[in-house]
C-alpha atoms as a PDB file:
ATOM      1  CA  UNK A   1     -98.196-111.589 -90.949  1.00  0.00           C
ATOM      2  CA  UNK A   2     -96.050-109.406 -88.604  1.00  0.00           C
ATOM      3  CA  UNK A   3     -93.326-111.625 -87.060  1.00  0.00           C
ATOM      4  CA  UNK A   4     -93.850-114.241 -89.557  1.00  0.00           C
ATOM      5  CA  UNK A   5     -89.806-113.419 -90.645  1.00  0.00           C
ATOM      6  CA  UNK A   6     -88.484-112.409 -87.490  1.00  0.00           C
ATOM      7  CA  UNK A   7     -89.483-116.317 -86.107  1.00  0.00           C
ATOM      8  CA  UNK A   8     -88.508-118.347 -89.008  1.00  0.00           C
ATOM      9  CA  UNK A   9     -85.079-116.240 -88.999  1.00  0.00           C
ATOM     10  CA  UNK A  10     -84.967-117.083 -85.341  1.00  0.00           C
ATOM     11  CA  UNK A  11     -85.882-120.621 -85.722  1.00  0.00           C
ATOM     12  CA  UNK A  12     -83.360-120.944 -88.560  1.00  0.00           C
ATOM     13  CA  UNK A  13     -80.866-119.352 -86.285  1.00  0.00           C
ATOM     14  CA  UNK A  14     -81.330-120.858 -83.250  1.00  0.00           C
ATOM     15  CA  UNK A  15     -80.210-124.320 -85.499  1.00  0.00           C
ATOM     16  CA  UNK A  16     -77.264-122.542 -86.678  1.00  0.00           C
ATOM     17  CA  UNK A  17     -75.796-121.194 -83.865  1.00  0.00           C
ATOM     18  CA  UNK A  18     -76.294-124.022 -81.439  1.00  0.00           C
ATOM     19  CA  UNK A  19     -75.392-127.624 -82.691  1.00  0.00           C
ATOM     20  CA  UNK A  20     -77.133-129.642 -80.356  1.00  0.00           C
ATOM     21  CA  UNK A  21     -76.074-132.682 -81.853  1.00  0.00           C
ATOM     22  CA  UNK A  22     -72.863-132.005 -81.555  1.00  0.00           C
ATOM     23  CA  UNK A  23     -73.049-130.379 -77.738  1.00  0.00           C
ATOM     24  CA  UNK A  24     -75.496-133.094 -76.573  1.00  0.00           C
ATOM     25  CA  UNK A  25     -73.809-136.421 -77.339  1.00  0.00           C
ATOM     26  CA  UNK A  26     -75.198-138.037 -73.480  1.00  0.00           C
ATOM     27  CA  UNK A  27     -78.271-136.319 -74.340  1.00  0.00           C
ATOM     28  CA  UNK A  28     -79.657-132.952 -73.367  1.00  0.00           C
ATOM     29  CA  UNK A  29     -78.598-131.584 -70.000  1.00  0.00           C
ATOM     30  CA  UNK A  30     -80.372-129.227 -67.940  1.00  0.00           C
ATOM     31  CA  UNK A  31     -77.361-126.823 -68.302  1.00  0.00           C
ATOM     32  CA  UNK A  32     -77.943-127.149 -71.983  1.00  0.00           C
ATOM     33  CA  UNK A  33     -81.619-126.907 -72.109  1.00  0.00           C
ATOM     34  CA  UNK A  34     -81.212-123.211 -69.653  1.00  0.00           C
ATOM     35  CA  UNK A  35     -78.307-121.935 -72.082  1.00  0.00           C
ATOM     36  CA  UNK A  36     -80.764-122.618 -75.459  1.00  0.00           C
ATOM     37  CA  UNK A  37     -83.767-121.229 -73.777  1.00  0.00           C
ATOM     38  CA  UNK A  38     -82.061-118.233 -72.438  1.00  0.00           C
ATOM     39  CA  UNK A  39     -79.835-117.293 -74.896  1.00  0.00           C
ATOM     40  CA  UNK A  40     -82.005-117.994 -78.228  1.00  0.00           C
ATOM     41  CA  UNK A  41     -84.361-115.812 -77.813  1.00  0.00           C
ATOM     42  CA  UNK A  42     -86.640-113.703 -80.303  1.00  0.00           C
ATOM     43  CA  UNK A  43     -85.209-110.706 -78.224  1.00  0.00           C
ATOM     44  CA  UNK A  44     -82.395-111.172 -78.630  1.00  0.00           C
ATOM     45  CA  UNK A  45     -82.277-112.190 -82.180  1.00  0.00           C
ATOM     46  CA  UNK A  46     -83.766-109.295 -83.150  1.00  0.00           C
ATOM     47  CA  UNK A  47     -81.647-107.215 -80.957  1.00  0.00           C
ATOM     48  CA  UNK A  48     -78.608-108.682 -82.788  1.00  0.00           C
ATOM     49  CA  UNK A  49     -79.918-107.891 -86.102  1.00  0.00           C
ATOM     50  CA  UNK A  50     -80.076-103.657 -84.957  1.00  0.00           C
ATOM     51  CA  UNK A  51     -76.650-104.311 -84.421  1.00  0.00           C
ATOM     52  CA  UNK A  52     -74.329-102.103 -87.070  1.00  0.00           C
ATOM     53  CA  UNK A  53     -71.421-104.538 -86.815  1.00  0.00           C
ATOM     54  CA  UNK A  54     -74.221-107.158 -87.563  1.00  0.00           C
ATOM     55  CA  UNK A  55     -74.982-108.510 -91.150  1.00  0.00           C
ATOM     56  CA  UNK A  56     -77.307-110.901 -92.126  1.00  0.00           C
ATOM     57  CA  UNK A  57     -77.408-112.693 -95.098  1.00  0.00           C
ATOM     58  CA  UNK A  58     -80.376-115.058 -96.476  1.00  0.00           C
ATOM     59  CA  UNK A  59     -80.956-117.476 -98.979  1.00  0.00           C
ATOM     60  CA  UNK A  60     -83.956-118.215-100.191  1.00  0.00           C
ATOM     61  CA  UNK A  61     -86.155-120.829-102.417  1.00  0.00           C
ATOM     62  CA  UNK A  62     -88.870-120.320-104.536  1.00  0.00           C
ATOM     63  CA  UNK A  63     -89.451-117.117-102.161  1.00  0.00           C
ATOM     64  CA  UNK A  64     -89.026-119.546 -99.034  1.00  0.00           C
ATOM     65  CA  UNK A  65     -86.311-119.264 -96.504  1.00  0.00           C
ATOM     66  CA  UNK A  66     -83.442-121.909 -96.763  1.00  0.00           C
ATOM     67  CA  UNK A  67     -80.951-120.775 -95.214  1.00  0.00           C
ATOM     68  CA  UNK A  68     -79.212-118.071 -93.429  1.00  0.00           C
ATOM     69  CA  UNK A  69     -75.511-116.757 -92.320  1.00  0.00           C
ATOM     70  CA  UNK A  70     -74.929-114.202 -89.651  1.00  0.00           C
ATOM     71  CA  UNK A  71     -71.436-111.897 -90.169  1.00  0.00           C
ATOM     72  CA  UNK A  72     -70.347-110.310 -86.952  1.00  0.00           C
ATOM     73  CA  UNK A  73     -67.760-107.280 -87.436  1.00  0.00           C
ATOM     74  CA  UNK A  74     -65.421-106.207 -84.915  1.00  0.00           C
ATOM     75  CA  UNK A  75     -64.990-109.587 -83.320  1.00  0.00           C
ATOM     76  CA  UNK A  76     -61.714-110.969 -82.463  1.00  0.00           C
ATOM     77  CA  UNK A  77     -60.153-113.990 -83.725  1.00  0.00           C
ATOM     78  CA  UNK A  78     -59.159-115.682 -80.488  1.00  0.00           C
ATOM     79  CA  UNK A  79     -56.948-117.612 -81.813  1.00  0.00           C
ATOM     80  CA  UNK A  80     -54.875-113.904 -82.840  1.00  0.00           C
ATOM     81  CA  UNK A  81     -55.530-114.238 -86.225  1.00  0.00           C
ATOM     82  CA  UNK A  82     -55.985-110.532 -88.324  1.00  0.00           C
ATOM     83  CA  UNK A  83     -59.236-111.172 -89.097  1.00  0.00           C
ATOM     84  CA  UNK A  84     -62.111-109.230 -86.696  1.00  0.00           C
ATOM     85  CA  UNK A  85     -64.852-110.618 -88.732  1.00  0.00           C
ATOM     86  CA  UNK A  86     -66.752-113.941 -87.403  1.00  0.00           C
ATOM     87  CA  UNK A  87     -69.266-116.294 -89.211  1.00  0.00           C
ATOM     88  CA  UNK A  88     -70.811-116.718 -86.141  1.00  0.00           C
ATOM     89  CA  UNK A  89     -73.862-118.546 -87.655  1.00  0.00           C
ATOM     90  CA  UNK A  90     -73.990-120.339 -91.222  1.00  0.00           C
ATOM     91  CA  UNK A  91     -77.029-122.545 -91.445  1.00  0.00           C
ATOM     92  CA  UNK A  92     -78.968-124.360 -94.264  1.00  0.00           C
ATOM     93  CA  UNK A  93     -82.127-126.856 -93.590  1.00  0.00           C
ATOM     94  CA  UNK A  94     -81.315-130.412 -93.795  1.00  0.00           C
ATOM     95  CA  UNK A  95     -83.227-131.043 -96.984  1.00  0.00           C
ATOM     96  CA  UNK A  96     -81.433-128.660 -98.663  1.00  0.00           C
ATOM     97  CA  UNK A  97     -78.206-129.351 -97.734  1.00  0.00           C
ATOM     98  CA  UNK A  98     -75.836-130.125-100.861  1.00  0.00           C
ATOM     99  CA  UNK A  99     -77.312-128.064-103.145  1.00  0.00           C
ATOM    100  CA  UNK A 100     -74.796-124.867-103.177  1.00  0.00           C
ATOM    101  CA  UNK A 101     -76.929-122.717-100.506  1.00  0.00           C
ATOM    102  CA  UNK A 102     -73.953-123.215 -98.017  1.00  0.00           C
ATOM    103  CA  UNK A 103     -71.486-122.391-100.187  1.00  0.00           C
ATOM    104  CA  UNK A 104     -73.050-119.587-101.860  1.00  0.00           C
ATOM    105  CA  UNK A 105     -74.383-118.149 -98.482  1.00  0.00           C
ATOM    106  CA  UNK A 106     -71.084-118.417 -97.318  1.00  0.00           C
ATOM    107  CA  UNK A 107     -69.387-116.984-100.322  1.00  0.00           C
ATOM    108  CA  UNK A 108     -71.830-113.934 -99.567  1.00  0.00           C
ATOM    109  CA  UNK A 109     -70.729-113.504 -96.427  1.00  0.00           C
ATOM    110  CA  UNK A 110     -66.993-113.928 -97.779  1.00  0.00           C
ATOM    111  CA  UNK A 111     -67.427-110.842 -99.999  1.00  0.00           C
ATOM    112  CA  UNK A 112     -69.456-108.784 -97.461  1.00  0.00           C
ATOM    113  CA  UNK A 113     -66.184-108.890 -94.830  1.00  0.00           C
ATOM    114  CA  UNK A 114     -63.527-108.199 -97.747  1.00  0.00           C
ATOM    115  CA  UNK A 115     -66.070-104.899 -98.743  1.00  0.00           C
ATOM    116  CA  UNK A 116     -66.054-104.045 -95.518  1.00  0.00           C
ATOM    117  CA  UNK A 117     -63.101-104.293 -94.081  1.00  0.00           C
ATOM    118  CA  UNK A 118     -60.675-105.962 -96.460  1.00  0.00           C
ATOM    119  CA  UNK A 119     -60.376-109.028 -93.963  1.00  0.00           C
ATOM    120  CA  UNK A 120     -61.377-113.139 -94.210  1.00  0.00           C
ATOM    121  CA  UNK A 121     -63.547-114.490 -91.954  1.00  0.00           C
ATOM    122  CA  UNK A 122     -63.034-116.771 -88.866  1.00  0.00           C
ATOM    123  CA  UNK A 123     -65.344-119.024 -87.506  1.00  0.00           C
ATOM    124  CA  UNK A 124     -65.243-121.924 -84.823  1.00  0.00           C
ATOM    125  CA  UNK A 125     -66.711-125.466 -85.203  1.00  0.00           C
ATOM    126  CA  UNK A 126     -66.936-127.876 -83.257  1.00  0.00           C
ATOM    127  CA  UNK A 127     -64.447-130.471 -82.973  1.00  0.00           C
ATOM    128  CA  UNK A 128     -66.823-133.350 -83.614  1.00  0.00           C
ATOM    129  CA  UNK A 129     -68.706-131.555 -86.019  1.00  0.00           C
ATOM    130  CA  UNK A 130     -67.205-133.982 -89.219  1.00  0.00           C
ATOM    131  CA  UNK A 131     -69.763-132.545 -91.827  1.00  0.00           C
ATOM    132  CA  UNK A 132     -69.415-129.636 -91.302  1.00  0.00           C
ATOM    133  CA  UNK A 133     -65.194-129.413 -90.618  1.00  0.00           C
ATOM    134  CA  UNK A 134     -65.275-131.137 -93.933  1.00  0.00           C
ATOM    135  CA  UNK A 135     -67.489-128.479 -95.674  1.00  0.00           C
ATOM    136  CA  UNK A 136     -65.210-125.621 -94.557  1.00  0.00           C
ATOM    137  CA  UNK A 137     -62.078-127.743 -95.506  1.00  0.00           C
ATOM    138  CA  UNK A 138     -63.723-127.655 -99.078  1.00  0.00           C
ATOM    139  CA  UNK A 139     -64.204-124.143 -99.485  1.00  0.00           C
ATOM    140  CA  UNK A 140     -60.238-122.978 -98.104  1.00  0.00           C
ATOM    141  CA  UNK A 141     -60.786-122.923 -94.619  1.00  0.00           C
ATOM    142  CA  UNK A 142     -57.517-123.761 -92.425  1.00  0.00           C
ATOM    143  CA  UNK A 143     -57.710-124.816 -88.679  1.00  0.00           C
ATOM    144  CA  UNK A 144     -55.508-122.049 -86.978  1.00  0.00           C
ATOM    145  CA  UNK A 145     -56.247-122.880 -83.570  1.00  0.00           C
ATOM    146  CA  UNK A 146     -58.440-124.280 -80.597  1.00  0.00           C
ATOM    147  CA  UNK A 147     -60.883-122.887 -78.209  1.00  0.00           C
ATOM    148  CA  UNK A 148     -63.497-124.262 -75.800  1.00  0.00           C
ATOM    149  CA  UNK A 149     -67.319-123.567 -75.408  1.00  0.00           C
ATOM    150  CA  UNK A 150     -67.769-123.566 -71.694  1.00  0.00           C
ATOM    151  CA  UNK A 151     -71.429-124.822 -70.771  1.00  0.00           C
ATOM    152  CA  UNK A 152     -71.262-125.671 -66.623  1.00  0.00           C
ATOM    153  CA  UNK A 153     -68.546-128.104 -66.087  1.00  0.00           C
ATOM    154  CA  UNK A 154     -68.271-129.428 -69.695  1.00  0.00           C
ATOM    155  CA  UNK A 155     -65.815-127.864 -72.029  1.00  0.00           C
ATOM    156  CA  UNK A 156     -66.472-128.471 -75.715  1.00  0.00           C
ATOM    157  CA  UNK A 157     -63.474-128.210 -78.133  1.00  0.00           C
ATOM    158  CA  UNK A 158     -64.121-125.868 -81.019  1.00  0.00           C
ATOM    159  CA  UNK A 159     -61.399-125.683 -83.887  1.00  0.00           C
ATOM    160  CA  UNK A 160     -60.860-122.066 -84.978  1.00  0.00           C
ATOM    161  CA  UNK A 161     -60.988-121.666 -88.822  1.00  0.00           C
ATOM    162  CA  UNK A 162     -59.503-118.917 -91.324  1.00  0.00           C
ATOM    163  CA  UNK A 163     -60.751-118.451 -94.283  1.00  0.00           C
ATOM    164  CA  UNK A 164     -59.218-117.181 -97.504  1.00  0.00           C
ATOM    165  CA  UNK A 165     -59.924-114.385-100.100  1.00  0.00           C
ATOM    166  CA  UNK A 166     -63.983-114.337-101.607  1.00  0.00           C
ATOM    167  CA  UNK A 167     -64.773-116.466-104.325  1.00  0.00           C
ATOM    168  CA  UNK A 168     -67.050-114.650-106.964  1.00  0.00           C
ATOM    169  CA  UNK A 169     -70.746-114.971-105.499  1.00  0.00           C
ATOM    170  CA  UNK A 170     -73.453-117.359-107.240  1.00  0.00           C
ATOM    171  CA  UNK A 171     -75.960-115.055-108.082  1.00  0.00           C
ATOM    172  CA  UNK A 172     -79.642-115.206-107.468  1.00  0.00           C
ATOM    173  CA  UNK A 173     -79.419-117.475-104.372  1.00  0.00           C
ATOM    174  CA  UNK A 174     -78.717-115.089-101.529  1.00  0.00           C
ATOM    175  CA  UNK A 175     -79.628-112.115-100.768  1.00  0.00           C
ATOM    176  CA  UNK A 176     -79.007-109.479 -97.918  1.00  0.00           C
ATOM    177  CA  UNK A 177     -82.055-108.510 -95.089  1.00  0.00           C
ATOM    178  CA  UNK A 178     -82.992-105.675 -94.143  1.00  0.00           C
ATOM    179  CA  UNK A 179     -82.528-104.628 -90.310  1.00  0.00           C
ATOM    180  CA  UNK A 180     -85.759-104.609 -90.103  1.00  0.00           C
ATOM    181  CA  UNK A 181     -87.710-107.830 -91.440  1.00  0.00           C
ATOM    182  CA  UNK A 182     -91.189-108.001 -92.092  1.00  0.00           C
END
């Protein structure tokens, strides 16, 4: 049972923070396949979660993981924005998808960087990432600006997003980890 959380949080992660689909459009380079396997590790994951300015939030389902968002503090907007909190991960499992877990997971993570440190959040997408530009539009997000994700030659656009004040949280669905997950 030890590790059992640690790699279905890094499995859920590793979707979240790396959208192949929309990175590998010609298919999956070997620049892309090195950056996934050495950057998404269980290390590292769990290094990132002993992190202070790290916060991660879960939702869960009938005591099963659905879904997770990851709430980085002390990160720069680089579009210049106020805000030095990042979503830097907001993930949900395909079947689940348009049930509220998104929302309410990112609601969560909403309220957790106002409590903090009385700022929105910022977050990039990427550019050809409709669903999930759409989703944001939906719950206030604004594009403020543009950035690339450099991988090798190949620079993917990313839209920066702001967020807004936190909307009250949907109880029940989401709760916060532990540093320390077992």
């Amino acid at each position: 049972r030890e590790g059992k959380a640690e790699t279905i949080l890094f499995n859920l992660s590793g979707h979240g923070h790396f959208d192949m689909g929309s990175y590998a459009t010609d298919g999956v380079t070997d620049e892309i396949s090195a950056y996934v396997l050495s950057e998404f590790t269980v290390e590292r994951f769990l290094a990132s979660l002993g992190e202070p300015a790290t916060s991660l939030l879960v939702a869960d389902h009938d005591g099963c993981l659905v879904g997770l968002a990851v709430v980085r503090f002390g990160a720069p907007c680089p579009s210049g924005a106020r805000s030095a909190v990042e979503l830097q991960t907001l993930y949900v499992q395909e079947h689940f998808i348009g049930q509220g877990i998104g929302r309410s997971l990112l609601q969560a993570a909403e309220t957790e960087a106002r409590e903090r440190s009385a700022s929105s959040l910022w977050l990039t997408v990427n550019a050809r990432n409709s669903r999930a530009i759409a989703f944001y539009a939906d719950q206030g997000y604004a594009k403020i600006g543009t950035t690339h994700f450099v991988l090798g030659d190949a620079r993917h656009e990313n839209h920066v997003l702001l967020g807004s004040v936190a909307k009250p949280l949907r109880q029940g669905v989401v709760s916060r980890a532990v540093r320390t997950l077992r």
